[in-house]
Structure formats: structure tokens, C-alpha cells
N, C-alpha and C. Protein backbone atom coordinates (compact mmCIF):
# COMPACT_ATOMS: atom_id res chain seq x y z
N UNK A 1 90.46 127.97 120.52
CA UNK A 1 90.68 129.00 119.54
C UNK A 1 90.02 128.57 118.24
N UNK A 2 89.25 129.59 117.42
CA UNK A 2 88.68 128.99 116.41
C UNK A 2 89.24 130.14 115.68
N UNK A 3 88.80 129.96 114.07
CA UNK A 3 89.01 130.79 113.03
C UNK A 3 88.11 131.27 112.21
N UNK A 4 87.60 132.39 112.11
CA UNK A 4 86.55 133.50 111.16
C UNK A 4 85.81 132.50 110.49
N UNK A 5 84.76 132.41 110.84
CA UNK A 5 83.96 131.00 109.76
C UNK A 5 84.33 131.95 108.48
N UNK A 6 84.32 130.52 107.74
CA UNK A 6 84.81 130.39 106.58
C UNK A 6 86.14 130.73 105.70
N UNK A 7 86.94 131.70 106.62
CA UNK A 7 88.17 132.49 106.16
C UNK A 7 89.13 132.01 106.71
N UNK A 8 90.26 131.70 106.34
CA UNK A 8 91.92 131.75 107.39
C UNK A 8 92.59 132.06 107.09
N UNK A 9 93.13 133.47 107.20
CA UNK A 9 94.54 133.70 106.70
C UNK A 9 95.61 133.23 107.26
N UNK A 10 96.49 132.37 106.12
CA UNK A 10 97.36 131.99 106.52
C UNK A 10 98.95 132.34 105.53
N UNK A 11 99.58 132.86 106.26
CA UNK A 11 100.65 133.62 105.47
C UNK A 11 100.20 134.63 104.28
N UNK A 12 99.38 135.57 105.16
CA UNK A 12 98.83 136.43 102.98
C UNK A 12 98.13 135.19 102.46
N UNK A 13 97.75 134.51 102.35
CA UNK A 13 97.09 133.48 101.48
C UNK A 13 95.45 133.25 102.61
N UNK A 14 94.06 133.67 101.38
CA UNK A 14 93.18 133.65 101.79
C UNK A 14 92.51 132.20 101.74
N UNK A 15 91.96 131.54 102.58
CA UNK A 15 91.31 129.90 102.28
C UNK A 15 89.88 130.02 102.94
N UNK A 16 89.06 129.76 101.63
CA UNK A 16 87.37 129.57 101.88
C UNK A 16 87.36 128.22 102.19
N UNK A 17 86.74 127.85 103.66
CA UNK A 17 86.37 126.69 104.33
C UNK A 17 85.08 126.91 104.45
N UNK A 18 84.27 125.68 103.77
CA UNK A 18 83.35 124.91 104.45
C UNK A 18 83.15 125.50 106.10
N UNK A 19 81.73 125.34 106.46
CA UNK A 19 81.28 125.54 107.67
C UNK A 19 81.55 123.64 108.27
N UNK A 20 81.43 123.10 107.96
CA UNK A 20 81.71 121.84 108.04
C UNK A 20 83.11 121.78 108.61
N UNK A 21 84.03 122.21 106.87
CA UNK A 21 85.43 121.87 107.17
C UNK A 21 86.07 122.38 107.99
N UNK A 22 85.46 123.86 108.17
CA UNK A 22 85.87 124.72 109.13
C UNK A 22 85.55 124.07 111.07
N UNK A 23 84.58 123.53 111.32
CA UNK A 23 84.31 122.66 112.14
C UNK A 23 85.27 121.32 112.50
N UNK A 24 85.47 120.72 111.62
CA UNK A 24 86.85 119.79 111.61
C UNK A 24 87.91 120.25 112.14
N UNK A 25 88.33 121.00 111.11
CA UNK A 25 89.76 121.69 111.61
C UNK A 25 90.02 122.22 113.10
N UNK A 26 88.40 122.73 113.14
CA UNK A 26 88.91 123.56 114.56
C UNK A 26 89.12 122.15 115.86
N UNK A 27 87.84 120.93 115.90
CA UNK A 27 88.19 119.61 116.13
C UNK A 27 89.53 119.15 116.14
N UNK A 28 90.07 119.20 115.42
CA UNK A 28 91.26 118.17 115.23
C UNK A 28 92.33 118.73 116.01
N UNK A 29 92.17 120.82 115.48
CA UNK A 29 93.22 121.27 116.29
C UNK A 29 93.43 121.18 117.27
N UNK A 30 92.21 121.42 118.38
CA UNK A 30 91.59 121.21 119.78
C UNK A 30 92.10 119.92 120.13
N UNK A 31 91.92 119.03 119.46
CA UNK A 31 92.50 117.29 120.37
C UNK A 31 93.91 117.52 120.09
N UNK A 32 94.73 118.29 119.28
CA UNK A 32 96.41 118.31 118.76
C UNK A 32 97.04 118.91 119.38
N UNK A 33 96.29 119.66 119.87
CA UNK A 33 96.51 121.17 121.13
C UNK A 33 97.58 122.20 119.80
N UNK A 34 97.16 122.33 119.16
CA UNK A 34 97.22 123.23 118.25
C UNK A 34 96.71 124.29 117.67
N UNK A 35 97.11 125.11 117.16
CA UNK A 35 96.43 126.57 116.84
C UNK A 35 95.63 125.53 115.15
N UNK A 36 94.07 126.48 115.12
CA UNK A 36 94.02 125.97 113.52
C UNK A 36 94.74 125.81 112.46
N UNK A 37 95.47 126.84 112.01
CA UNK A 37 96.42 127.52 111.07
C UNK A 37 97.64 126.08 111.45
N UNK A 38 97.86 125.90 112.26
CA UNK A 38 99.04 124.84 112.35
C UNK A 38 98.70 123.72 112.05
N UNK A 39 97.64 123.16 112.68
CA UNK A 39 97.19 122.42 112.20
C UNK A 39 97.01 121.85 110.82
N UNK A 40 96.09 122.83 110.12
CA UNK A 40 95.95 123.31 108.98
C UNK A 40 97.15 122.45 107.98
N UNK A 41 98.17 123.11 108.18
CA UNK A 41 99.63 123.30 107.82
C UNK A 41 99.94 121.63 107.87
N UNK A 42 99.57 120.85 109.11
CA UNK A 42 100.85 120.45 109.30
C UNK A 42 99.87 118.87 108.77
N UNK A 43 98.57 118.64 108.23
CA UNK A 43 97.41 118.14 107.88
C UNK A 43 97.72 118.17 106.21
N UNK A 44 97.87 118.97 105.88
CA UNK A 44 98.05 119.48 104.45
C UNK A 44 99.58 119.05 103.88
N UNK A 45 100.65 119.55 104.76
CA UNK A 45 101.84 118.88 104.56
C UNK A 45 101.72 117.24 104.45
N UNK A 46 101.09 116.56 105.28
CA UNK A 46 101.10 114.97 105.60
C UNK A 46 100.26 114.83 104.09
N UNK A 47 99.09 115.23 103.98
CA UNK A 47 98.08 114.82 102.61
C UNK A 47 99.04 115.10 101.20
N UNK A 48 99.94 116.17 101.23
CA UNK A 48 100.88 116.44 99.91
C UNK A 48 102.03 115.28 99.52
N UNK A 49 102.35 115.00 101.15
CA UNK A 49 103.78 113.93 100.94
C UNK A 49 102.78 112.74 100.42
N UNK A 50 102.11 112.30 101.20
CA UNK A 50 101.33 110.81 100.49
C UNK A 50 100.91 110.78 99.16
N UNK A 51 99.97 112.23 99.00
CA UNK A 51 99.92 112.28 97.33
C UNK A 51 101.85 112.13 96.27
N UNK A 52 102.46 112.89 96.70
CA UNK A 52 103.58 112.79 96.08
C UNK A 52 104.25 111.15 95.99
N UNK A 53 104.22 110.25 96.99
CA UNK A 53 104.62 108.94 97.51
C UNK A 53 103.72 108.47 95.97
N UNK A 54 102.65 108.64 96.51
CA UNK A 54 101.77 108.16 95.41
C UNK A 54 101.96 107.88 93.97
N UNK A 55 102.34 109.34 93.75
CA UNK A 55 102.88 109.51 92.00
C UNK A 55 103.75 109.07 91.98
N UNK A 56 104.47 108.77 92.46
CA UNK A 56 106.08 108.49 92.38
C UNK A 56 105.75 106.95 92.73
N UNK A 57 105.32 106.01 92.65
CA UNK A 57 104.91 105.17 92.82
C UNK A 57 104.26 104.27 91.97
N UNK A 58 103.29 105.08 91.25
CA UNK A 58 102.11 105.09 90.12
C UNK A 58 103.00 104.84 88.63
N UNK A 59 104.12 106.21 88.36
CA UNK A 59 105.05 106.62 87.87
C UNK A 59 106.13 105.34 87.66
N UNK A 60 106.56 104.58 88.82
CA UNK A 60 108.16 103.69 89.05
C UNK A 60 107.05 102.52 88.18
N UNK A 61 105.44 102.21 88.64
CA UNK A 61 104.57 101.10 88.05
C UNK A 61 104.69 100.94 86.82
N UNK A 62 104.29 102.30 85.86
CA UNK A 62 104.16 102.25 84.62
C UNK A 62 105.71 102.09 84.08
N UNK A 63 106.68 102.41 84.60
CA UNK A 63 108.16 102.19 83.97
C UNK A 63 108.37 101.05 83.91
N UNK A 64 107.89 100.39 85.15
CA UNK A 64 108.36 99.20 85.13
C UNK A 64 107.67 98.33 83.97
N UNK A 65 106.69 98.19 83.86
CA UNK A 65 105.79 97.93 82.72
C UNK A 65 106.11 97.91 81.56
N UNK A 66 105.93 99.43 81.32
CA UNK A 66 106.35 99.57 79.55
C UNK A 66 108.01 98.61 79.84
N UNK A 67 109.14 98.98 80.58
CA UNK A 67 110.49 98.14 80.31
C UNK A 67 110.13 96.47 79.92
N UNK A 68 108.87 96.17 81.08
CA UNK A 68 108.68 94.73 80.66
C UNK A 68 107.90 94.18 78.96
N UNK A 69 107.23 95.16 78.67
CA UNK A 69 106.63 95.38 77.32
C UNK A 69 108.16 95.57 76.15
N UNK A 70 108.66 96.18 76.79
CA UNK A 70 110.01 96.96 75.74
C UNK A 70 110.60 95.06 75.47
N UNK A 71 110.76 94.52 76.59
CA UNK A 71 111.79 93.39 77.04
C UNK A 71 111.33 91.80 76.73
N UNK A 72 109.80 92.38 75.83
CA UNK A 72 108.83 91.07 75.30
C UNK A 72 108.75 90.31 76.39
N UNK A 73 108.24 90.46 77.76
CA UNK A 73 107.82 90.13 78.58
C UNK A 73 106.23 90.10 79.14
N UNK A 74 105.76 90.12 78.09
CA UNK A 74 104.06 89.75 78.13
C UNK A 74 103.57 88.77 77.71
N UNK A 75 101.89 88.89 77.62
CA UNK A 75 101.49 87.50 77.22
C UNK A 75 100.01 88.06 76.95
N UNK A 76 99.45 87.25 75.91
CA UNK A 76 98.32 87.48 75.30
C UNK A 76 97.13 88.06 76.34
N UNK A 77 96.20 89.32 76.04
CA UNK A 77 95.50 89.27 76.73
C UNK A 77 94.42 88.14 77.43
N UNK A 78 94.05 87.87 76.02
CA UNK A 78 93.11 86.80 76.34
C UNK A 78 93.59 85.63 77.34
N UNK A 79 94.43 85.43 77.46
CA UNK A 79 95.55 84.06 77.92
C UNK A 79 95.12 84.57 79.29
N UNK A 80 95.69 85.77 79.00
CA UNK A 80 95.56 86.37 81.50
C UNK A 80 93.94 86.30 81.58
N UNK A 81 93.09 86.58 80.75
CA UNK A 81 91.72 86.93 81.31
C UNK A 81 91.07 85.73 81.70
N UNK A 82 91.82 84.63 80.79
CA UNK A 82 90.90 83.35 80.66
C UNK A 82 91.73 82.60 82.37
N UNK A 83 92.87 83.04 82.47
CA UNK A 83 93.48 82.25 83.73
C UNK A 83 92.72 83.30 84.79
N UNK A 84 92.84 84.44 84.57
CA UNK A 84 91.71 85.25 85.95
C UNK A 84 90.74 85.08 86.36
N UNK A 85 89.83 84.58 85.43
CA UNK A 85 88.53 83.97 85.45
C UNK A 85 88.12 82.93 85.82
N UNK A 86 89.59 81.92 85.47
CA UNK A 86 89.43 80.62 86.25
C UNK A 86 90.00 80.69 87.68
N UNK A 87 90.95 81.50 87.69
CA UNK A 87 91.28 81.75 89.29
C UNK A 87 90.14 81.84 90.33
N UNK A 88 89.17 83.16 89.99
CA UNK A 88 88.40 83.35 90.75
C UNK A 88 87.16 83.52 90.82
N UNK A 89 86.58 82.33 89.27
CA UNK A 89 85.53 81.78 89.19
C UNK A 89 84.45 82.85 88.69
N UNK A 90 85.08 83.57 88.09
CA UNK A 90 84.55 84.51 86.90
C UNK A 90 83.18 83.94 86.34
């Protein structure tokens, strides 16, 4: 089963694919034994949660940070660059 080069409606919602991407999808669905559109779906769901993991991740980094900055828990730049450099022969 393939889908209208370049078009897929999926729920009322129109999506311009690549002749390429459109080629993929129909690939991937075919080995998933899946309709495109599900596929689609269920490809896009997995890529949103990881992006979200991501931020939320990126997000907990910088908190943690600035708290260690807040908590005078740093140290001169120069001090880390000059030990990085000797670490790994900068």
C-alpha cells in the first residue's frame, strides 16, 4: 500500500512529503506490516517522546548548574581549561 506521492491525509491534516521521504515511509511501513499513515504516526510519536526526554534533560542540566553556581560551587575558568588541556594534551 502506498500513499498519493507527496500528500497524506491523515486525520484532516494535510502532509507534503518528499518523493524521497515519501519512499521511506512507504519502506519502513512495508517491513512493519503497517499501513503508511500508521506508521507515520507511530515514527513520529517515538521521534516527539525522545525530543521531549531530551528537553527535559537539557532543562534538569542547566538547573542543576545554575544551583551549583547559586551554591559557589565553581572554579575559575582558566583553572578547568588549563587542567583540560593537560588531560588531553591540548
Amino acid at each position: 500500500m502506498t500513499l498519493t506521492p507527496l500528500v497524506s491525509t491523515l486525520r484532516c491534516m494535510e502532509l507534503h512529503l518528499s518523493a524521497e521521504r515519501q519512499a521511506q515511509l512507504n519502506d519502513y511501513a512495508q517491513r512493519h506490516g503497517q499501513d503508511p499513515a500508521e506508521a507515520l504516526d507511530q515514527v513520529l510519536a517515538s521521534a516527539l517522546e525522545w525530543e521531549q526526554q531530551d528537553y527535559q534533560e537539557a532543562v534538569e542540566g542547566i538547573r542543576r548548574g545554575y544551583e551549583s553556581v547559586k551554591a559557589g560551587r565553581t572554579r575559575p575558568a582558566a583553572e578547568f581549561i588549563s587542567e583540560l588541556r593537560e588531560k588531553h594534551g591540548f
